[in-house]
C-alpha atoms as a PDB file:
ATOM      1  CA  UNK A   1     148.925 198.999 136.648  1.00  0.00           C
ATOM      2  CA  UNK A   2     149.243 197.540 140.224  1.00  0.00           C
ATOM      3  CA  UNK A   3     145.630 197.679 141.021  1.00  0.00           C
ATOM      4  CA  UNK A   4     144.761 195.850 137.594  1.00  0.00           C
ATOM      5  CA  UNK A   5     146.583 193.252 138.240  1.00  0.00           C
ATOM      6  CA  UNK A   6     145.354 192.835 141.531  1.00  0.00           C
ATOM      7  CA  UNK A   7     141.718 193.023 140.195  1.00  0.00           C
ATOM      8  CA  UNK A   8     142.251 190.783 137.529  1.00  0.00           C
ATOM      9  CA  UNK A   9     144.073 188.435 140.264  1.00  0.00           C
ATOM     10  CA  UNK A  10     140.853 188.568 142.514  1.00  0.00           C
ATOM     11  CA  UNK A  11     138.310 188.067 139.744  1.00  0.00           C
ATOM     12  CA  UNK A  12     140.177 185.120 138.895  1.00  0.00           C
ATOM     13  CA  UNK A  13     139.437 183.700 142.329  1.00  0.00           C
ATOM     14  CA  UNK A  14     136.479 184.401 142.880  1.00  0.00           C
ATOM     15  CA  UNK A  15     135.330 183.371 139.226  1.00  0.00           C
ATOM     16  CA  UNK A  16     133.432 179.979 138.759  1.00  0.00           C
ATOM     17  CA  UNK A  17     135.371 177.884 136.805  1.00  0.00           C
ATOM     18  CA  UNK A  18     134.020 176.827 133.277  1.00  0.00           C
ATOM     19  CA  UNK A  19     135.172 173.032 132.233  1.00  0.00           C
ATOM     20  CA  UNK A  20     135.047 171.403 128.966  1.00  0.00           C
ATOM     21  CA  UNK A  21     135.783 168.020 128.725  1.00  0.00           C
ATOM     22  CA  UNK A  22     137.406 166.846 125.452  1.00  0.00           C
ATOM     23  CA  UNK A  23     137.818 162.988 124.041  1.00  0.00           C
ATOM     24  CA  UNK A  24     141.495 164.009 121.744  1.00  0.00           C
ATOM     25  CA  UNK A  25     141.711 161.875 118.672  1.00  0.00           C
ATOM     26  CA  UNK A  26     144.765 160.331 117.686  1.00  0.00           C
ATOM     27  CA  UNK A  27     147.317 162.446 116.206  1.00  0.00           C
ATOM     28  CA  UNK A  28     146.449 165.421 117.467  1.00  0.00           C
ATOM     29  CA  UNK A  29     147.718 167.924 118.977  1.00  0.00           C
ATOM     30  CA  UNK A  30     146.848 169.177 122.601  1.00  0.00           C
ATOM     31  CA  UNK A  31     147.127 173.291 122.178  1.00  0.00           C
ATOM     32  CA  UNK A  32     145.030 175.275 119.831  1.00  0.00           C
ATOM     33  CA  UNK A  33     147.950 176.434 117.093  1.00  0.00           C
ATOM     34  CA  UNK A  34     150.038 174.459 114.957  1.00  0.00           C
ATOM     35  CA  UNK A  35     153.319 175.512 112.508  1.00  0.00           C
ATOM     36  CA  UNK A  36     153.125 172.107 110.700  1.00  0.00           C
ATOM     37  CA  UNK A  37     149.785 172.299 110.169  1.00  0.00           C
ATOM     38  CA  UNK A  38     149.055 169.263 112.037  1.00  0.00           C
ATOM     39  CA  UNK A  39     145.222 168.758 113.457  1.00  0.00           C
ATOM     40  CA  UNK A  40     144.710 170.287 117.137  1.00  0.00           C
ATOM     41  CA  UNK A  41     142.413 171.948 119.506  1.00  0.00           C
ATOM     42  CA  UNK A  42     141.130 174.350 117.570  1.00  0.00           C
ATOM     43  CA  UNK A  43     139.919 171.909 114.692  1.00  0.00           C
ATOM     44  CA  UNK A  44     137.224 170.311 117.626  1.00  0.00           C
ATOM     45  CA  UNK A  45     136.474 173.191 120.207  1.00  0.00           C
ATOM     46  CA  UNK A  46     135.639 176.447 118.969  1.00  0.00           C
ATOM     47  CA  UNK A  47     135.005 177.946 122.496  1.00  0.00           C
ATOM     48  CA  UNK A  48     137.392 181.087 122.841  1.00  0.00           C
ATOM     49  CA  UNK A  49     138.820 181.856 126.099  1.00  0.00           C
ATOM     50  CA  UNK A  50     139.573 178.362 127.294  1.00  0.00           C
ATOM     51  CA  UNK A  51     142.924 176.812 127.853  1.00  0.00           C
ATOM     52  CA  UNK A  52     144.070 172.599 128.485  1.00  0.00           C
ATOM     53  CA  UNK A  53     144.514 171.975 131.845  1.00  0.00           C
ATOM     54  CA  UNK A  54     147.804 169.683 130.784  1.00  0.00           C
ATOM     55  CA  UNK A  55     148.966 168.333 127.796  1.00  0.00           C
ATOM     56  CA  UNK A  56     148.550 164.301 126.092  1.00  0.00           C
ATOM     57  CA  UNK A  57     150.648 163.592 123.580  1.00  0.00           C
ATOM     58  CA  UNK A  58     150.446 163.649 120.060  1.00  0.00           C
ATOM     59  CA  UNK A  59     150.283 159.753 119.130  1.00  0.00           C
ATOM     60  CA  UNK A  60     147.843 159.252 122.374  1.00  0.00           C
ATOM     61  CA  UNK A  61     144.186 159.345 122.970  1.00  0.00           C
ATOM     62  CA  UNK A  62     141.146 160.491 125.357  1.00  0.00           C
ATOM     63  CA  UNK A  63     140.546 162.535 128.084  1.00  0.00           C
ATOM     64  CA  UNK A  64     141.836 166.679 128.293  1.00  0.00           C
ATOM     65  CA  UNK A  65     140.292 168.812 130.288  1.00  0.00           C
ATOM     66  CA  UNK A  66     139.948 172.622 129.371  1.00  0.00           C
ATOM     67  CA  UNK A  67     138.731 175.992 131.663  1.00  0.00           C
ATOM     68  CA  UNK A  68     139.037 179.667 131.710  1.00  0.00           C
ATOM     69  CA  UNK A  69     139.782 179.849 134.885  1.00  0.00           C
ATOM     70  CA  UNK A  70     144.096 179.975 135.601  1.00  0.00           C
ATOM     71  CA  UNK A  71     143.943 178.492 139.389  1.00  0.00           C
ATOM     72  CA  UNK A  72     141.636 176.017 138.368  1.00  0.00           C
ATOM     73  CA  UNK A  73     144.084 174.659 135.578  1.00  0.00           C
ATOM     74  CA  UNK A  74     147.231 175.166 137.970  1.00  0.00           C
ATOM     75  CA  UNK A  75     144.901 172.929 140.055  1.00  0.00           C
ATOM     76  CA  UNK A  76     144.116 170.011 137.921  1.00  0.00           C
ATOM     77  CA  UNK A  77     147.640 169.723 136.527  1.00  0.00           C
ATOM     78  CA  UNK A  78     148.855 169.375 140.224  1.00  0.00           C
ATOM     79  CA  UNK A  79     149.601 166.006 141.788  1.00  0.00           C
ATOM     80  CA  UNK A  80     146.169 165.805 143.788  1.00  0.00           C
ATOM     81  CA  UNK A  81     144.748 164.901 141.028  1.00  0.00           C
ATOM     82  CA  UNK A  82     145.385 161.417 139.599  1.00  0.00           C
ATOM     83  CA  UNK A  83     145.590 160.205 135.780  1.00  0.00           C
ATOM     84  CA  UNK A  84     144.445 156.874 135.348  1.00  0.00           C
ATOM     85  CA  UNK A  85     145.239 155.275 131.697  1.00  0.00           C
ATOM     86  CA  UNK A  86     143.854 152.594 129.876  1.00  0.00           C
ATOM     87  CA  UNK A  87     147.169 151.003 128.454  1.00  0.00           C
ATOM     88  CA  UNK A  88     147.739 148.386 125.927  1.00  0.00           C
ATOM     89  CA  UNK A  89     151.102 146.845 125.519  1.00  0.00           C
ATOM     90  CA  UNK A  90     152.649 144.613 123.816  1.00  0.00           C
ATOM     91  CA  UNK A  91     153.402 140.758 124.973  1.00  0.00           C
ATOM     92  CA  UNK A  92     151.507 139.111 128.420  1.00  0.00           C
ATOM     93  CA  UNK A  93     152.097 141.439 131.089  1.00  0.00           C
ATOM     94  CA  UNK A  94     152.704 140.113 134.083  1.00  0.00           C
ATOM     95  CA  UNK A  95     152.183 140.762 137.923  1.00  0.00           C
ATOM     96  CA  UNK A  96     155.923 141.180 138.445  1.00  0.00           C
ATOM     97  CA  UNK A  97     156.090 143.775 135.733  1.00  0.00           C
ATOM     98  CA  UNK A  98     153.344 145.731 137.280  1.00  0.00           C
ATOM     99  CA  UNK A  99     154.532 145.352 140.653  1.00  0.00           C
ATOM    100  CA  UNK A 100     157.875 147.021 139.187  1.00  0.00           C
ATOM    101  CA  UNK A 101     155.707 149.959 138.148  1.00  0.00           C
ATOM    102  CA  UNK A 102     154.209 150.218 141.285  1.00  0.00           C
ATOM    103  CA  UNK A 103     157.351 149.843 143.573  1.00  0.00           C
ATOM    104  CA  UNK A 104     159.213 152.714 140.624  1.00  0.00           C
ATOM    105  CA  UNK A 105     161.164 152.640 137.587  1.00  0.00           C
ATOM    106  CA  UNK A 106     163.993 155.140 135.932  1.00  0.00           C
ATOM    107  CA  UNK A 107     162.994 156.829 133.837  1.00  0.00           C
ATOM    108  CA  UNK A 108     165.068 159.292 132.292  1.00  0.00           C
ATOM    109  CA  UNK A 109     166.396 161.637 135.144  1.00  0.00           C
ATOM    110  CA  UNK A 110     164.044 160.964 137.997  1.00  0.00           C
ATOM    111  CA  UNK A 111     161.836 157.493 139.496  1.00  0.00           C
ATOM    112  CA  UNK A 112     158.426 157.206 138.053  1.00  0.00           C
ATOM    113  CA  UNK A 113     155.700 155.500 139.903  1.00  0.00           C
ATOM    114  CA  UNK A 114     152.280 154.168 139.343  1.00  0.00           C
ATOM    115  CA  UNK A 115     149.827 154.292 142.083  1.00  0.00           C
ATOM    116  CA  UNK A 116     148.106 151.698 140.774  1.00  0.00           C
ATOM    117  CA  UNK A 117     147.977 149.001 138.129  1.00  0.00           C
ATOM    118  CA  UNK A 118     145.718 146.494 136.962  1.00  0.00           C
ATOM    119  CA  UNK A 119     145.507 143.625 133.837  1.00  0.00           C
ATOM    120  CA  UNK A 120     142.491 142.944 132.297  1.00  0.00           C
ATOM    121  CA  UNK A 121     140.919 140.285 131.122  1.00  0.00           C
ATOM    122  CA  UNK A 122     140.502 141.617 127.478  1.00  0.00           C
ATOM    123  CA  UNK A 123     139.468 145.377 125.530  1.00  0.00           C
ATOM    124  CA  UNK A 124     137.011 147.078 127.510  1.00  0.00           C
ATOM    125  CA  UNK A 125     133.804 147.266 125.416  1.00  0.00           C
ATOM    126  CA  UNK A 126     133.792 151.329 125.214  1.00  0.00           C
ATOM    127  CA  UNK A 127     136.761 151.435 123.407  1.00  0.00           C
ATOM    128  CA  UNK A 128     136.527 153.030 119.722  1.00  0.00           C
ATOM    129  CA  UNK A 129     137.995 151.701 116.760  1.00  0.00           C
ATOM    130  CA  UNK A 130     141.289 153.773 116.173  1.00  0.00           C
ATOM    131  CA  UNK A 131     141.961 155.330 112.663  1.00  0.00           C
ATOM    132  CA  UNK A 132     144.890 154.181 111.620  1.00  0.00           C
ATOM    133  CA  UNK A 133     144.451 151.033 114.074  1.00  0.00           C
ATOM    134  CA  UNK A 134     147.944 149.964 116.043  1.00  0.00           C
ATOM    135  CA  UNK A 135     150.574 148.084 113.888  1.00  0.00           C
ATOM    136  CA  UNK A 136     149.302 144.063 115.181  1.00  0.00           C
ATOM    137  CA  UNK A 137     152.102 141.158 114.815  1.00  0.00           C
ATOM    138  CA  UNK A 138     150.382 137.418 114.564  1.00  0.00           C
ATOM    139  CA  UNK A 139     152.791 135.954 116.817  1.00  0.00           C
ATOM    140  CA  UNK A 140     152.673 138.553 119.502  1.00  0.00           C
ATOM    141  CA  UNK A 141     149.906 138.984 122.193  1.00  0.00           C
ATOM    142  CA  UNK A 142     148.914 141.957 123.522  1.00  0.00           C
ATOM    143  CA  UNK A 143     147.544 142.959 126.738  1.00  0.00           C
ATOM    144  CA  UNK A 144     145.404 145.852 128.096  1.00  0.00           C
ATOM    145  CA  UNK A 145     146.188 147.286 131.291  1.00  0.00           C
ATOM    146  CA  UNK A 146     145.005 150.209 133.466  1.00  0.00           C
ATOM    147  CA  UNK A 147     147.572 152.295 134.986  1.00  0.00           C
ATOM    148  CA  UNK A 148     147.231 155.480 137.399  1.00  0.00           C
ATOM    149  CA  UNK A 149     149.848 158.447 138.216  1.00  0.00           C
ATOM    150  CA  UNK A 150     150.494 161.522 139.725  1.00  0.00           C
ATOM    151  CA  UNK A 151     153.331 162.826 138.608  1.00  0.00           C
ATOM    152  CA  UNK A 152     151.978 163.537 134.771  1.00  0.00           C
ATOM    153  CA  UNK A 153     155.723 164.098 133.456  1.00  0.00           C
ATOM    154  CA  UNK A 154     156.120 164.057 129.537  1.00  0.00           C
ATOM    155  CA  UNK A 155     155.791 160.559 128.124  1.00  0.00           C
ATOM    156  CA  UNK A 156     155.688 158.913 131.547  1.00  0.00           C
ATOM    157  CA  UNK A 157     153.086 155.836 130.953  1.00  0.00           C
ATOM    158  CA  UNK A 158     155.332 154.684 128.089  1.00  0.00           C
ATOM    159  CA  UNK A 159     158.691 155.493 129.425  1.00  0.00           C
ATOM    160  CA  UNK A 160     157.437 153.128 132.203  1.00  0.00           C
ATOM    161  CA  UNK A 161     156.173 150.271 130.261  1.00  0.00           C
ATOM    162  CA  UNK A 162     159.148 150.536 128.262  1.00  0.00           C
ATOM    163  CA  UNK A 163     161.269 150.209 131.113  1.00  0.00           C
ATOM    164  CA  UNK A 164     159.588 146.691 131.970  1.00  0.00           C
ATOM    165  CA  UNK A 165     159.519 144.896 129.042  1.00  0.00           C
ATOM    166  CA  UNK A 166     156.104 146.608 127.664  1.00  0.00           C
ATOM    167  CA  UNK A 167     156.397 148.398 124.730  1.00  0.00           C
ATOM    168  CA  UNK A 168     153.067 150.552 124.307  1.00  0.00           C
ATOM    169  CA  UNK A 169     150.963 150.300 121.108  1.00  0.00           C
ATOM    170  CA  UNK A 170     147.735 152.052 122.301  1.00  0.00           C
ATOM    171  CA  UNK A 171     147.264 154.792 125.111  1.00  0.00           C
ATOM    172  CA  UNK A 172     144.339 156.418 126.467  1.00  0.00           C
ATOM    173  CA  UNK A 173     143.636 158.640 129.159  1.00  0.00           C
ATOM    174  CA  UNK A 174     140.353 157.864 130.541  1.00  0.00           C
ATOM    175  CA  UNK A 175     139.961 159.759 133.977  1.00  0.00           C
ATOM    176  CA  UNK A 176     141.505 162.613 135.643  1.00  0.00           C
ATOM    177  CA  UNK A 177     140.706 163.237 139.199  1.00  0.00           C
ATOM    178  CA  UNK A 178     136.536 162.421 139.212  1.00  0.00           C
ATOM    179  CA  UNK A 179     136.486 163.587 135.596  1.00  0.00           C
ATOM    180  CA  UNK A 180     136.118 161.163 133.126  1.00  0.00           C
ATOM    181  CA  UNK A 181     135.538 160.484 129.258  1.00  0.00           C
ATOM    182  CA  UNK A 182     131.770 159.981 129.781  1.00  0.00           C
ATOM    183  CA  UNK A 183     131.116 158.013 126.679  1.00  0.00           C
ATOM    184  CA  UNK A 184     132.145 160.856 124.661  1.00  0.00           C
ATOM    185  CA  UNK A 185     133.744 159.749 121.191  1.00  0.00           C
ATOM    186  CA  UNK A 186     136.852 160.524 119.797  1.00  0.00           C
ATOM    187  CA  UNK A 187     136.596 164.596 118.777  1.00  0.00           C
ATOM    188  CA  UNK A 188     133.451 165.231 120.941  1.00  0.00           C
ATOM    189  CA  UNK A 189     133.496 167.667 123.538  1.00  0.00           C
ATOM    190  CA  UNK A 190     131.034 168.817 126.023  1.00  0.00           C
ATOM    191  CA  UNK A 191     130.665 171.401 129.102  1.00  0.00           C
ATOM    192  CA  UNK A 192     130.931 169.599 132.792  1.00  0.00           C
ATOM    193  CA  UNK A 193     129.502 170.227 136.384  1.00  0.00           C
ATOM    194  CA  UNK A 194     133.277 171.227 137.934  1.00  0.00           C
ATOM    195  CA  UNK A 195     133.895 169.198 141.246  1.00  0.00           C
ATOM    196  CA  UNK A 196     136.832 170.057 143.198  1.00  0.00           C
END
């Protein structure tokens, strides 16, 4: 039993990693089985033997990253590789407010902090149409923000934005380390060139 372990521990190193790249739709879920019956993985990718390098919550959007290969998900789930998300909040954010996030905020039991932070001017032109699209109110701006951590803990982008005034309506994941969404569209998938 030993030496298949320690066989099955070597091939695993020495094995080169498979990645798919996935754009998740709204509402679904990021593992491949459901009790509720609720869309996830296994609705979109029908590739057996591969497994979500981390997880992106049910109500959010965009980028997951999948392999076969255990140290190469241990790998991207670790803080060397950043998350950046394309945010958008509710009310004019402010360079205070994103200084805040920068500098750390409490969040639940420990300090969250974003490595970096940025407002833009308006939507990004890539971004689909969302199905249902976010609840609007006419007397309420928004604003769109991009927003990179490392930490990756559950909930964290909103927790944060929460915490300064920024209630999220819309949140996308749109790179992780150099992997990004590549124009794919919400439920597409496709098979990427891994670069550590």
């Amino acid at each position: 039993m030993d030496f298949l372990l320690q066989y099955n521990a070597k091939r695993q190193r020495h094995h080169m990693p498979q990645v798919i790249i996935f754009n998740k739709p709204f509402q679904v879920l990021s593992q491949f089985t459901d009790t509720e019956n609720r869309k996830n993985l296994a609705d979109y990718i029908t590739e057996a033997g591969y497994y979500a390098a981390g997880r992106l919550d049910f109500d959010s959007e965009g980028l997951m990253v999948l392999t076969d290969h255990g140290p190469t998900q241990h790998m991207i789930t670790g803080q060397q590789w950043h998350k950046t998300y394309l945010v958008q909040v509710e009310g004019r954010a402010n360079a205070q407010q994103l200084q805040q996030l920068r500098q750390g905020v409490q969040v639940k039991d420990y300090m969250a902090k974003a490595l970096n932070t940025e407002i833009l001017a308006k939507k990004p032109g890539w971004v689909w149409r969302r199905d249902p699209p976010i609840r609007e109110r006419k007397n309420i701006p928004t604003s769109w923000l991009y927003i990179t951590i490392n930490q990756g803990k559950n909930r964290q982008v909103r927790r944060m934005c929460a915490a300064v005034g920024l209630p999220v309506l819309r949140l996308i994941r749109s790179q992780i380390g150099a992997l990004t969404l590549e124009k794919l569209l919400p439920g597409e998938y496709k098979f990427v060139k891994f670069i550590k």
